[in-house]
PDB file of N, CA and C in Angstrom:
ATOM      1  N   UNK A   1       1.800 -72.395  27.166  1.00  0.00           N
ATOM      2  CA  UNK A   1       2.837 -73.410  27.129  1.00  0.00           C
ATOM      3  C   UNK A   1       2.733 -74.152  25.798  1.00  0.00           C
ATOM      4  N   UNK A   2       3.658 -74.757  25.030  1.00  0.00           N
ATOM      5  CA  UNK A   2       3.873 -75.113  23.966  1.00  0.00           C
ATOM      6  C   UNK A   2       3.602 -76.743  24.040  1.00  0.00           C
ATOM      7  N   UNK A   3       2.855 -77.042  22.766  1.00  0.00           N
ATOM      8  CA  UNK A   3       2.477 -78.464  22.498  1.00  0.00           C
ATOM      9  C   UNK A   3       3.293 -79.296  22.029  1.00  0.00           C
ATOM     10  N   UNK A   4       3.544 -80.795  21.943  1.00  0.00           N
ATOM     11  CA  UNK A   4       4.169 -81.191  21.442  1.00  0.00           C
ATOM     12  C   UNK A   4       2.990 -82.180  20.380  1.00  0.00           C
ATOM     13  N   UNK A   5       3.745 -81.600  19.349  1.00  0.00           N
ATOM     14  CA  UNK A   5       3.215 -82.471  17.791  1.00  0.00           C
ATOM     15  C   UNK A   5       3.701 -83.591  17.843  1.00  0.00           C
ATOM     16  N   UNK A   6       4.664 -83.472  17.755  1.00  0.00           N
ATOM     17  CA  UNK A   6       5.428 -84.850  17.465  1.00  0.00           C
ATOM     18  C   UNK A   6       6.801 -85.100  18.394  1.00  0.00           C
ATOM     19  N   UNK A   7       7.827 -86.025  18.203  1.00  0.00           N
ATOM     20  CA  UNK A   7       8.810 -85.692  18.743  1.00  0.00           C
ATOM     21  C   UNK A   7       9.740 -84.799  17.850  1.00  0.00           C
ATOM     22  N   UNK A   8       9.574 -84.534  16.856  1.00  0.00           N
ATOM     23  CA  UNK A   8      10.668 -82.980  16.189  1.00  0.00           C
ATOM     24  C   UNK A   8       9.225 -81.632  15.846  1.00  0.00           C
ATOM     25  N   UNK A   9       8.344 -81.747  16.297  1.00  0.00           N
ATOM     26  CA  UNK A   9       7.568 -80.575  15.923  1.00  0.00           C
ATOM     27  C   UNK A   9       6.623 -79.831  17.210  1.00  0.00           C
ATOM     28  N   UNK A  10       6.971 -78.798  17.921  1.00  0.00           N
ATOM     29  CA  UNK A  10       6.397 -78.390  18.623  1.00  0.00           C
ATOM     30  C   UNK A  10       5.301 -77.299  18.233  1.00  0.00           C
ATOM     31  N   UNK A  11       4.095 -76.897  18.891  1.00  0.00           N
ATOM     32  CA  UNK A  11       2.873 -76.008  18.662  1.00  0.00           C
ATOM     33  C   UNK A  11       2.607 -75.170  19.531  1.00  0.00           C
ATOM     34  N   UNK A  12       3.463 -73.790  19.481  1.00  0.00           N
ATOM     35  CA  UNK A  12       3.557 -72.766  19.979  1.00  0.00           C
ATOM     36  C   UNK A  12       1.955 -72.160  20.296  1.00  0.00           C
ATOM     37  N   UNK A  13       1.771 -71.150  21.389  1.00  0.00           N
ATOM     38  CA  UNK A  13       0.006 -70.774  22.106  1.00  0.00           C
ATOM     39  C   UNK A  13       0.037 -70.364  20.543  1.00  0.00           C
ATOM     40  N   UNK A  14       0.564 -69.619  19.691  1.00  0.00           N
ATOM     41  CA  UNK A  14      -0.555 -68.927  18.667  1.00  0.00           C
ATOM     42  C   UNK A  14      -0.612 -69.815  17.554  1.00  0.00           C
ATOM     43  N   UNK A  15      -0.430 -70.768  17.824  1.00  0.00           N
ATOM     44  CA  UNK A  15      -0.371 -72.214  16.523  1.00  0.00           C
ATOM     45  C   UNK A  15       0.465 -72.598  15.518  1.00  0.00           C
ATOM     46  N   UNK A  16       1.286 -72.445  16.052  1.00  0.00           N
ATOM     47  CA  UNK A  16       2.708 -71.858  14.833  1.00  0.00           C
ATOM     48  C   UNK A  16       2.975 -73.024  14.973  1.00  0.00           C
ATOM     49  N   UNK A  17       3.576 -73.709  14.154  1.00  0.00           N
ATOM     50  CA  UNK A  17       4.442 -75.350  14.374  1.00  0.00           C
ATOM     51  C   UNK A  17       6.177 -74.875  14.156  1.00  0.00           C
ATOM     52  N   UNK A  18       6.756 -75.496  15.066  1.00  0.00           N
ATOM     53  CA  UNK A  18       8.038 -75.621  14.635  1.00  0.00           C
ATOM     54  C   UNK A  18       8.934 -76.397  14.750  1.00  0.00           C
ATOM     55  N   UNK A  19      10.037 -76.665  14.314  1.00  0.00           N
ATOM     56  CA  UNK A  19      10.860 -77.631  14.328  1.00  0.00           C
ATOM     57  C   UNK A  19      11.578 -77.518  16.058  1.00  0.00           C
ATOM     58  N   UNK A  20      11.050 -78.493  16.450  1.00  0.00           N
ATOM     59  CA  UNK A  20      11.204 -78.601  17.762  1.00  0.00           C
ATOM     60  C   UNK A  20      13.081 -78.369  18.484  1.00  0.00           C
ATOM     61  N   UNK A  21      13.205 -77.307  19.125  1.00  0.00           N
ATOM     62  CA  UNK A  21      14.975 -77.585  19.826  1.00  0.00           C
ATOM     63  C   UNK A  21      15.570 -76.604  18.524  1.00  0.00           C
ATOM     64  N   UNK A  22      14.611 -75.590  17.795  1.00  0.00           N
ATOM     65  CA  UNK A  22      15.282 -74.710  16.678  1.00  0.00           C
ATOM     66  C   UNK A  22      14.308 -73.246  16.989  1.00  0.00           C
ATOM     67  N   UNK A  23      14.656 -72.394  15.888  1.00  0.00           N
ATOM     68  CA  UNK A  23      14.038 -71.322  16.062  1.00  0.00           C
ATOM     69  C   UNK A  23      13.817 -71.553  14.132  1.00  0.00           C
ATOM     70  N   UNK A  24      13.270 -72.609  13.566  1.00  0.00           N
ATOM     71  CA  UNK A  24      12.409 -72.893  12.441  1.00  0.00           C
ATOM     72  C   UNK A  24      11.090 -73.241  12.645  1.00  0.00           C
ATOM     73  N   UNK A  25      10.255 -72.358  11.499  1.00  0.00           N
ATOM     74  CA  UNK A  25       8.972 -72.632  11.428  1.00  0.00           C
ATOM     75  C   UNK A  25       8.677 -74.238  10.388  1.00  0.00           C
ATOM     76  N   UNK A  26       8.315 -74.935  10.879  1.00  0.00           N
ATOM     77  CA  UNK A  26       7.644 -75.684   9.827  1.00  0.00           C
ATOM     78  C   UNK A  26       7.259 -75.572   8.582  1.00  0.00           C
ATOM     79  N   UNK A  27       6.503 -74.386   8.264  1.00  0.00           N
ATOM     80  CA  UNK A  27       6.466 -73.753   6.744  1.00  0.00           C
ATOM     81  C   UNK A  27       7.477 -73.263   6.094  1.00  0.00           C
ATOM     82  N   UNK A  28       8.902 -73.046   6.836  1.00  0.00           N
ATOM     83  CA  UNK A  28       9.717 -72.463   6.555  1.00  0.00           C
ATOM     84  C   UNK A  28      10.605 -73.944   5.467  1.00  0.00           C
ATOM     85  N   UNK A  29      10.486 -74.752   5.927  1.00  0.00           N
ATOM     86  CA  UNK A  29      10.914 -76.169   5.717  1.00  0.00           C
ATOM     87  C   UNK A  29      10.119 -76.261   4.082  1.00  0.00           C
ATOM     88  N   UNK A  30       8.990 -76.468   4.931  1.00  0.00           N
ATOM     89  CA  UNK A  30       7.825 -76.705   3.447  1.00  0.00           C
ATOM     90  C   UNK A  30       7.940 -75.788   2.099  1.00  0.00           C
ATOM     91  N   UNK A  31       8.170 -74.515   2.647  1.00  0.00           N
ATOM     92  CA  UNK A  31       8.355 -73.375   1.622  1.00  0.00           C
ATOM     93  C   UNK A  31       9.858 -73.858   1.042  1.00  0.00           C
ATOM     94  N   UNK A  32      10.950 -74.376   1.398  1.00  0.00           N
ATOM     95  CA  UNK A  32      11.912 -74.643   0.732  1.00  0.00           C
ATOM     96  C   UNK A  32      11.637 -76.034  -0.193  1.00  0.00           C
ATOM     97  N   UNK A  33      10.340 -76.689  -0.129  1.00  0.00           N
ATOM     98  CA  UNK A  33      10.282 -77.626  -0.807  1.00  0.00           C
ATOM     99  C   UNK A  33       9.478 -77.653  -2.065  1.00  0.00           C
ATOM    100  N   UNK A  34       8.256 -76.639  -1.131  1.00  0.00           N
ATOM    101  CA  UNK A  34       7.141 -76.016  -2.926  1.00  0.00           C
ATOM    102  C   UNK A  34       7.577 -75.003  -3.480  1.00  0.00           C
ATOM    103  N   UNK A  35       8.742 -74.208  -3.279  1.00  0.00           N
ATOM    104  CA  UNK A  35       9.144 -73.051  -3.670  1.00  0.00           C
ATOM    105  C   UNK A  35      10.003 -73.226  -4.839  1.00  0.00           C
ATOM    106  N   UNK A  36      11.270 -74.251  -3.846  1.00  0.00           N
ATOM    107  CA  UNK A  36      12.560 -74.022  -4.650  1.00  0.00           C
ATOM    108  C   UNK A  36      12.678 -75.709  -5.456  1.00  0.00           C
ATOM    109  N   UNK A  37      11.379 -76.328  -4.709  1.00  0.00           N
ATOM    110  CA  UNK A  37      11.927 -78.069  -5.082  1.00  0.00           C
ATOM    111  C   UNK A  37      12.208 -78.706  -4.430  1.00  0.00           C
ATOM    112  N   UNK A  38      13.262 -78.101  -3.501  1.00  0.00           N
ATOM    113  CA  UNK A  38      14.560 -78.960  -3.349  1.00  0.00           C
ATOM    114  C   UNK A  38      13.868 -80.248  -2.047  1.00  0.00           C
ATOM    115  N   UNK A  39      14.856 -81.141  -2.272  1.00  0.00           N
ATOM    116  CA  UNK A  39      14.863 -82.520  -1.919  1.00  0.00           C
ATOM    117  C   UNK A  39      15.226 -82.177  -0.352  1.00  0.00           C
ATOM    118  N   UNK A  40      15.019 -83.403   0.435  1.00  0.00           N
ATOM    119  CA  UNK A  40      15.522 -83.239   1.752  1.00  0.00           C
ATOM    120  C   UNK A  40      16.870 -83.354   2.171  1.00  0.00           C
ATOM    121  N   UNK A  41      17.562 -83.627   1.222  1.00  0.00           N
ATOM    122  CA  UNK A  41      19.203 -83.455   1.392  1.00  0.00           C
ATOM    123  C   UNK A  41      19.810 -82.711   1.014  1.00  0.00           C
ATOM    124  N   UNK A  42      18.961 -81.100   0.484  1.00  0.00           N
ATOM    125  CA  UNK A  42      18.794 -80.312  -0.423  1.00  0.00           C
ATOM    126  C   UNK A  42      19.267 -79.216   0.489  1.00  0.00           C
ATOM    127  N   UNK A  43      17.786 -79.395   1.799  1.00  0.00           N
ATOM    128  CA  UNK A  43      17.456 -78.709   2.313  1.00  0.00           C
ATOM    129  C   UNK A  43      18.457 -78.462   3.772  1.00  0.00           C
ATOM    130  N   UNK A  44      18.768 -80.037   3.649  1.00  0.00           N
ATOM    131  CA  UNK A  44      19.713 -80.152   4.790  1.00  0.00           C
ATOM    132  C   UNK A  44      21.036 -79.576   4.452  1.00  0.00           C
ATOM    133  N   UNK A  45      21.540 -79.339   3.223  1.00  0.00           N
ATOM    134  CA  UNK A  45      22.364 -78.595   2.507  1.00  0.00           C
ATOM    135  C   UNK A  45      22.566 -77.118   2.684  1.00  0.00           C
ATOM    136  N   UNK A  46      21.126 -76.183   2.399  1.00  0.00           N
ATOM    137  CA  UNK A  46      21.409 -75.175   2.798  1.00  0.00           C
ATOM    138  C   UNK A  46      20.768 -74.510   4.157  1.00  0.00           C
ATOM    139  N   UNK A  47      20.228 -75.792   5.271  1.00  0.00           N
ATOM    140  CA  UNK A  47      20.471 -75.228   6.138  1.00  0.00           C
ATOM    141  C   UNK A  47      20.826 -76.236   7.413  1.00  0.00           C
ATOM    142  N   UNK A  48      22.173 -76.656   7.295  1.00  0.00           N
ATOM    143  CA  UNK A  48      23.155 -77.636   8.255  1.00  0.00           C
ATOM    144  C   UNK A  48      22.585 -77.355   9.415  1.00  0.00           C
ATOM    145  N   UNK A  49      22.199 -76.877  10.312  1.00  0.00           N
ATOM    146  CA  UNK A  49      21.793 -76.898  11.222  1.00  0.00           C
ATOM    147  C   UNK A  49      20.482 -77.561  11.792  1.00  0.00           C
ATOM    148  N   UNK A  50      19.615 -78.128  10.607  1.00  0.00           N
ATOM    149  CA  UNK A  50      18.788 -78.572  10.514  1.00  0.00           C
ATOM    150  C   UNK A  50      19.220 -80.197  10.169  1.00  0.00           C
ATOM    151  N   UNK A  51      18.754 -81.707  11.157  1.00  0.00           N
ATOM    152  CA  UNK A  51      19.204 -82.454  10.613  1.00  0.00           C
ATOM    153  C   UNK A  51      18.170 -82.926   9.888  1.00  0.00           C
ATOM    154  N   UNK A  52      18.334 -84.464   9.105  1.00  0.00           N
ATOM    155  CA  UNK A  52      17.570 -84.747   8.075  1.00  0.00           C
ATOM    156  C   UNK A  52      16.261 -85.263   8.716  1.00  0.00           C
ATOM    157  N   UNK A  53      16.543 -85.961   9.914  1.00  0.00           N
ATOM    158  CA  UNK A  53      15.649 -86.051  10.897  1.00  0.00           C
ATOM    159  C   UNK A  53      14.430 -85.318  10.892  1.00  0.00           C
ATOM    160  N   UNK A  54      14.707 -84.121  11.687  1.00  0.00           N
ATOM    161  CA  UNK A  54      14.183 -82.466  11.722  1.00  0.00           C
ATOM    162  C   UNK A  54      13.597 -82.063  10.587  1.00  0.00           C
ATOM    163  N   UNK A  55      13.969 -82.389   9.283  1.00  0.00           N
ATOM    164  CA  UNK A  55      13.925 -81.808   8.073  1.00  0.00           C
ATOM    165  C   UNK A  55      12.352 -83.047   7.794  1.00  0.00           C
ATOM    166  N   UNK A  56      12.788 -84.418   7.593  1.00  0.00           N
ATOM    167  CA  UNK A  56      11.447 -85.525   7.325  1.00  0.00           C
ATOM    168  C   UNK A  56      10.476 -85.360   8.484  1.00  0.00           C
ATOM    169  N   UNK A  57      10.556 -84.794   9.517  1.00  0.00           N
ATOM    170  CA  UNK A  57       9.745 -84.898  10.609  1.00  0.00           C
ATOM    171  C   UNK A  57       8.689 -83.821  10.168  1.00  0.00           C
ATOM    172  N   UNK A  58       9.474 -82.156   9.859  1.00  0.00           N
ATOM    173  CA  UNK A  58       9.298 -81.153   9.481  1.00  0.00           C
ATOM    174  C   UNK A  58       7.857 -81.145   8.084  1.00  0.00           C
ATOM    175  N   UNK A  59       8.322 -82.341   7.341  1.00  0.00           N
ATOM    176  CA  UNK A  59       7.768 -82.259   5.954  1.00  0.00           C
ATOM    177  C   UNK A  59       6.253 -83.426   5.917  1.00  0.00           C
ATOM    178  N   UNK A  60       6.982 -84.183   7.043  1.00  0.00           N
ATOM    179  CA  UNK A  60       5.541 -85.485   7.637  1.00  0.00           C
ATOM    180  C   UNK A  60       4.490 -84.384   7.669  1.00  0.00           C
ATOM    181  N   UNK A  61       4.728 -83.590   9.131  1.00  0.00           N
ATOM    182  CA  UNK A  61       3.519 -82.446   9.426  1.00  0.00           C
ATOM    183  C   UNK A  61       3.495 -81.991   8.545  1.00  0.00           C
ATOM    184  N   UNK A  62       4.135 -81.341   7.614  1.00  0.00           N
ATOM    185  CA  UNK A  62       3.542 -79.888   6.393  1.00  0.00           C
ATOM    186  C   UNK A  62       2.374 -81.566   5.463  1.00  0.00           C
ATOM    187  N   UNK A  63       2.725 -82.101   5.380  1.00  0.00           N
ATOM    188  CA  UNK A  63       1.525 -83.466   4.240  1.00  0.00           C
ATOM    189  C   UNK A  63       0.794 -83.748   5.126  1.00  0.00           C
ATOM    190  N   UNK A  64       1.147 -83.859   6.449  1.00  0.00           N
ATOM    191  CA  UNK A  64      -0.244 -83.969   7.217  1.00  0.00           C
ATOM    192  C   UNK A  64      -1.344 -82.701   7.304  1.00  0.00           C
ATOM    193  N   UNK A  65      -1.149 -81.859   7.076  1.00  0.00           N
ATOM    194  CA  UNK A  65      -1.549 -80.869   7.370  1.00  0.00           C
ATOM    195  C   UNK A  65      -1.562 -79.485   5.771  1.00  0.00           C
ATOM    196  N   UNK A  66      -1.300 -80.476   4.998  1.00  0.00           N
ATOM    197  CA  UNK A  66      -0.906 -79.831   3.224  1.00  0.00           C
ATOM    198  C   UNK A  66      -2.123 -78.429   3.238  1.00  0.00           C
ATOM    199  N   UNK A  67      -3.358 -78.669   3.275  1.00  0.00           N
ATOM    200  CA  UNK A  67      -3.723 -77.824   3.262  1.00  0.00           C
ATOM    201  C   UNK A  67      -4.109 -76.891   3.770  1.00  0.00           C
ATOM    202  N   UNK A  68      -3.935 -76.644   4.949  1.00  0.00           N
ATOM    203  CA  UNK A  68      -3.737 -75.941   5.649  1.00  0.00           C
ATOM    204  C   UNK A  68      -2.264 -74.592   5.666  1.00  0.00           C
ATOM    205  N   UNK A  69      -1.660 -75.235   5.679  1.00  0.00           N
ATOM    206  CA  UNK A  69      -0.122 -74.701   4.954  1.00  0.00           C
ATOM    207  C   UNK A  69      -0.071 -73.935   3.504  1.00  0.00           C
ATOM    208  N   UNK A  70      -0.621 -74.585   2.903  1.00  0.00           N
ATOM    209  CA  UNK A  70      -0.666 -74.100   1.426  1.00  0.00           C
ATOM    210  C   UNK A  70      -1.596 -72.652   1.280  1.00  0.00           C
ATOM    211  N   UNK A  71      -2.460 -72.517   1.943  1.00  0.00           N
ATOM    212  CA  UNK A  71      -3.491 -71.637   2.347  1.00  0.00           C
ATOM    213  C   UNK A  71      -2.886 -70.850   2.772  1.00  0.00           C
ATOM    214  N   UNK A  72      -1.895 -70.738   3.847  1.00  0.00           N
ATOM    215  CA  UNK A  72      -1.090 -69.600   4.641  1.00  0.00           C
ATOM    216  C   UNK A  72       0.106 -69.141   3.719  1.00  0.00           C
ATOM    217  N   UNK A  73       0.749 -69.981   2.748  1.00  0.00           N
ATOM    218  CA  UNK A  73       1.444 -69.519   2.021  1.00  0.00           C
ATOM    219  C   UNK A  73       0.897 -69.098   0.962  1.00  0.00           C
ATOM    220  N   UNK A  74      -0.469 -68.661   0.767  1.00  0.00           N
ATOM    221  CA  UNK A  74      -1.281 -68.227  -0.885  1.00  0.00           C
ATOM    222  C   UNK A  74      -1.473 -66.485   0.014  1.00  0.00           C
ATOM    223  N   UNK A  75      -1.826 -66.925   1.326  1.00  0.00           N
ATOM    224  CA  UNK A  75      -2.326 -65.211   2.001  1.00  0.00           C
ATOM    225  C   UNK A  75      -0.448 -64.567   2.226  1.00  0.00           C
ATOM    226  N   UNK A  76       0.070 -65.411   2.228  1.00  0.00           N
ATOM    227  CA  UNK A  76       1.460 -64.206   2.759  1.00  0.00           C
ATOM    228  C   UNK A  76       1.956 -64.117   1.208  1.00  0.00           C
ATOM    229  N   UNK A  77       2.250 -64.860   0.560  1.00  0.00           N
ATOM    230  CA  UNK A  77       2.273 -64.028  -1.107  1.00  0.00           C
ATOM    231  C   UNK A  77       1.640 -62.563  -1.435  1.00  0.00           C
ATOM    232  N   UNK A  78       0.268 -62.956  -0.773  1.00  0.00           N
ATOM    233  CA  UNK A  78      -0.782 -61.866  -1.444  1.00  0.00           C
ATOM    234  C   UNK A  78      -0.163 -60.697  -0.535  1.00  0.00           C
ATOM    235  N   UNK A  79       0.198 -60.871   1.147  1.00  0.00           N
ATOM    236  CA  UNK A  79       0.469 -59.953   1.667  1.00  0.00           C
ATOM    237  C   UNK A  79       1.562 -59.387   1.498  1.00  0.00           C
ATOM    238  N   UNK A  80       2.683 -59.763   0.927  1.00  0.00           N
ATOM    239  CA  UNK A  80       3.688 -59.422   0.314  1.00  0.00           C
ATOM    240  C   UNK A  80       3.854 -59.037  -0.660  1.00  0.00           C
ATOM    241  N   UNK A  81       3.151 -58.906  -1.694  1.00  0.00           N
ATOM    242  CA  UNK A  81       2.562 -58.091  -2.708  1.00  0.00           C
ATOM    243  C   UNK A  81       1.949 -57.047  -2.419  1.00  0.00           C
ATOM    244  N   UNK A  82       0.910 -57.163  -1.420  1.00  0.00           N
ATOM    245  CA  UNK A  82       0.136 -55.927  -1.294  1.00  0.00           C
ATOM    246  C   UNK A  82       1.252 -55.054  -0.735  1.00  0.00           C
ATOM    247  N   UNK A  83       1.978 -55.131   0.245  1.00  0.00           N
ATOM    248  CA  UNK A  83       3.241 -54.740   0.638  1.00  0.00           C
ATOM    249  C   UNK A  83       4.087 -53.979  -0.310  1.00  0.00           C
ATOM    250  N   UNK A  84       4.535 -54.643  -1.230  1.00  0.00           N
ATOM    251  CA  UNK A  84       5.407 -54.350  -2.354  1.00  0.00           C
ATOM    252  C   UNK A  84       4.259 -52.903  -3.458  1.00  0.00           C
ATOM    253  N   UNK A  85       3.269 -53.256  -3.288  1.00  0.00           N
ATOM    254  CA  UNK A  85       2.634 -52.564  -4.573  1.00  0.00           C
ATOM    255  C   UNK A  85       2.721 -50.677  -3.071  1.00  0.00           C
ATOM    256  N   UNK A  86       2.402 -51.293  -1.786  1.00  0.00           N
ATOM    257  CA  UNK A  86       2.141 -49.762  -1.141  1.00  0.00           C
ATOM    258  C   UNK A  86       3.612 -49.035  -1.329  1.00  0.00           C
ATOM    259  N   UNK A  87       4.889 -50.021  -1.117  1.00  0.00           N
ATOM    260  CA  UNK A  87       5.813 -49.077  -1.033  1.00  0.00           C
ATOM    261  C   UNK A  87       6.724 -48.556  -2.558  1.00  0.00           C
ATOM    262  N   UNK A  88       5.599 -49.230  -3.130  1.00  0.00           N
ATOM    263  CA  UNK A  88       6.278 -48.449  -4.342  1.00  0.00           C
ATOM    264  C   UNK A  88       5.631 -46.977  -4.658  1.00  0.00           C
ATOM    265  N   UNK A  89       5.163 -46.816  -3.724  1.00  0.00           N
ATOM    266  CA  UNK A  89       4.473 -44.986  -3.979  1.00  0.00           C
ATOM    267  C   UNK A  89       5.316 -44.154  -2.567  1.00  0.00           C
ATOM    268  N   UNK A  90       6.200 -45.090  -1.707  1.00  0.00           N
ATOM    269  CA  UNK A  90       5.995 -44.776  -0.516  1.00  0.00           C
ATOM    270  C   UNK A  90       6.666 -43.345  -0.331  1.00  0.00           C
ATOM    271  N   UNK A  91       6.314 -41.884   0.537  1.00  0.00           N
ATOM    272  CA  UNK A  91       6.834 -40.919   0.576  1.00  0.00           C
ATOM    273  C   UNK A  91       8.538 -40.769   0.305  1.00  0.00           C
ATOM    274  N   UNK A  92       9.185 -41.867   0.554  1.00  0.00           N
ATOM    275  CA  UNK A  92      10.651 -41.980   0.175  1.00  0.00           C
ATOM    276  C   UNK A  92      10.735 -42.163  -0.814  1.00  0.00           C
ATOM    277  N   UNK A  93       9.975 -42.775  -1.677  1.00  0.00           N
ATOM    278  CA  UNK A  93      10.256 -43.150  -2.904  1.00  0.00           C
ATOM    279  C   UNK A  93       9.701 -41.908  -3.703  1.00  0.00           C
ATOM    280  N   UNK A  94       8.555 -41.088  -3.106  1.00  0.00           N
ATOM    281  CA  UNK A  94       8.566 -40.047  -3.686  1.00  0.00           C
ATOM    282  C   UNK A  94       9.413 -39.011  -4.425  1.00  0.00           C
ATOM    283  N   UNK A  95      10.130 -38.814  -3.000  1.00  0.00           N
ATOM    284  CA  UNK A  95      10.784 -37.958  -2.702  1.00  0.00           C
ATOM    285  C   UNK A  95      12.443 -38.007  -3.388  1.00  0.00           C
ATOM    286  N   UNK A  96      12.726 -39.395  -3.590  1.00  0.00           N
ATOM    287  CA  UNK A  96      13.784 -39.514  -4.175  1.00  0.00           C
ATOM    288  C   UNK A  96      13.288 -39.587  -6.010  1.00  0.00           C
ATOM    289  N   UNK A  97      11.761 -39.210  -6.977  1.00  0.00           N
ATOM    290  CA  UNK A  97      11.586 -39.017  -7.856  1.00  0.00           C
ATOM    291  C   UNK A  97      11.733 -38.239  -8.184  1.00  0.00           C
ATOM    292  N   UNK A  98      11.311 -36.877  -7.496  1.00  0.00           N
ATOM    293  CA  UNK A  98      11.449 -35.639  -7.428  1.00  0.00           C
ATOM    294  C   UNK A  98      12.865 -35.129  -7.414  1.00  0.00           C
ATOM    295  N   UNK A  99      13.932 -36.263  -6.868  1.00  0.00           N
ATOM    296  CA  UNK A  99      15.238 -35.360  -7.451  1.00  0.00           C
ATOM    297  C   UNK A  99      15.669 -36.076  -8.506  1.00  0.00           C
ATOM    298  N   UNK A 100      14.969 -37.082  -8.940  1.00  0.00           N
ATOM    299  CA  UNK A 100      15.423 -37.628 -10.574  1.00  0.00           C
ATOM    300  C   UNK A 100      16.432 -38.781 -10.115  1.00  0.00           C
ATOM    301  N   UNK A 101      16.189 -39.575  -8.510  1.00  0.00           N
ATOM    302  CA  UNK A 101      17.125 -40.638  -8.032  1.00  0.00           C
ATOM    303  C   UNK A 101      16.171 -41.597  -9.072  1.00  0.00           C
ATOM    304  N   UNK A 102      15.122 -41.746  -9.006  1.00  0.00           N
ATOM    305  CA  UNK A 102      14.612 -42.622  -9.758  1.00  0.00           C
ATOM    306  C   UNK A 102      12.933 -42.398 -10.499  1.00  0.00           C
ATOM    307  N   UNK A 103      13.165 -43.347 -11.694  1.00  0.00           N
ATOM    308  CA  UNK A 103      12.007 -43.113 -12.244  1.00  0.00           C
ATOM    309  C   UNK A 103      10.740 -42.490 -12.334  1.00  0.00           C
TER     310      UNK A 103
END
């Protein structure tokens, strides 16, 4: 059964935080703020469904919790890279070298 963080942030059994009454992750919020910058009226911009509420509630927990967050977004970079570096050999990509589709 799911925790309540706060009143806009709930804590799903595998520890996930999210913006409570959405199907947003909390980091998802945060990542639009160390990523792209953007401001909280920014964010509420490109994603209306999210109010500003939701959005400052969202960003309280990611500073309460900064490092922790920051840590999970340094391992999914890396895993998304490692990702990116396997499928650039991947048998499809082979296979489309071999007819000269690409490089």
């Amino acid at each position: 059964m799911p925790t309540l963080a706060s009143t806009m942030i709930e804590i799903d059994e595998q520890g996930t935080a999210w913006v409570r009454g959405t199907q947003v992750k909390v980091i998802e919020v945060a990542l639009d703020k160390v990523a792209h910058g953007w401001s909280p009226e920014e964010i509420h911009f490109q994603h209306p469904h999210l109010s500003l509420a939701q959005i400052h509630g969202a960003l309280a927990y990611y500073y309460e919790h900064q490092t922790e967050f920051d840590e999970q977004m340094i391992l999914d970079v890396k895993q998304s890279d490692a990702w990116a570096r396997q499928a650039q050999d991947s048998p499809v990509r082979q296979r489309l070298r071999k007819m000269g589709d690409l490089p």
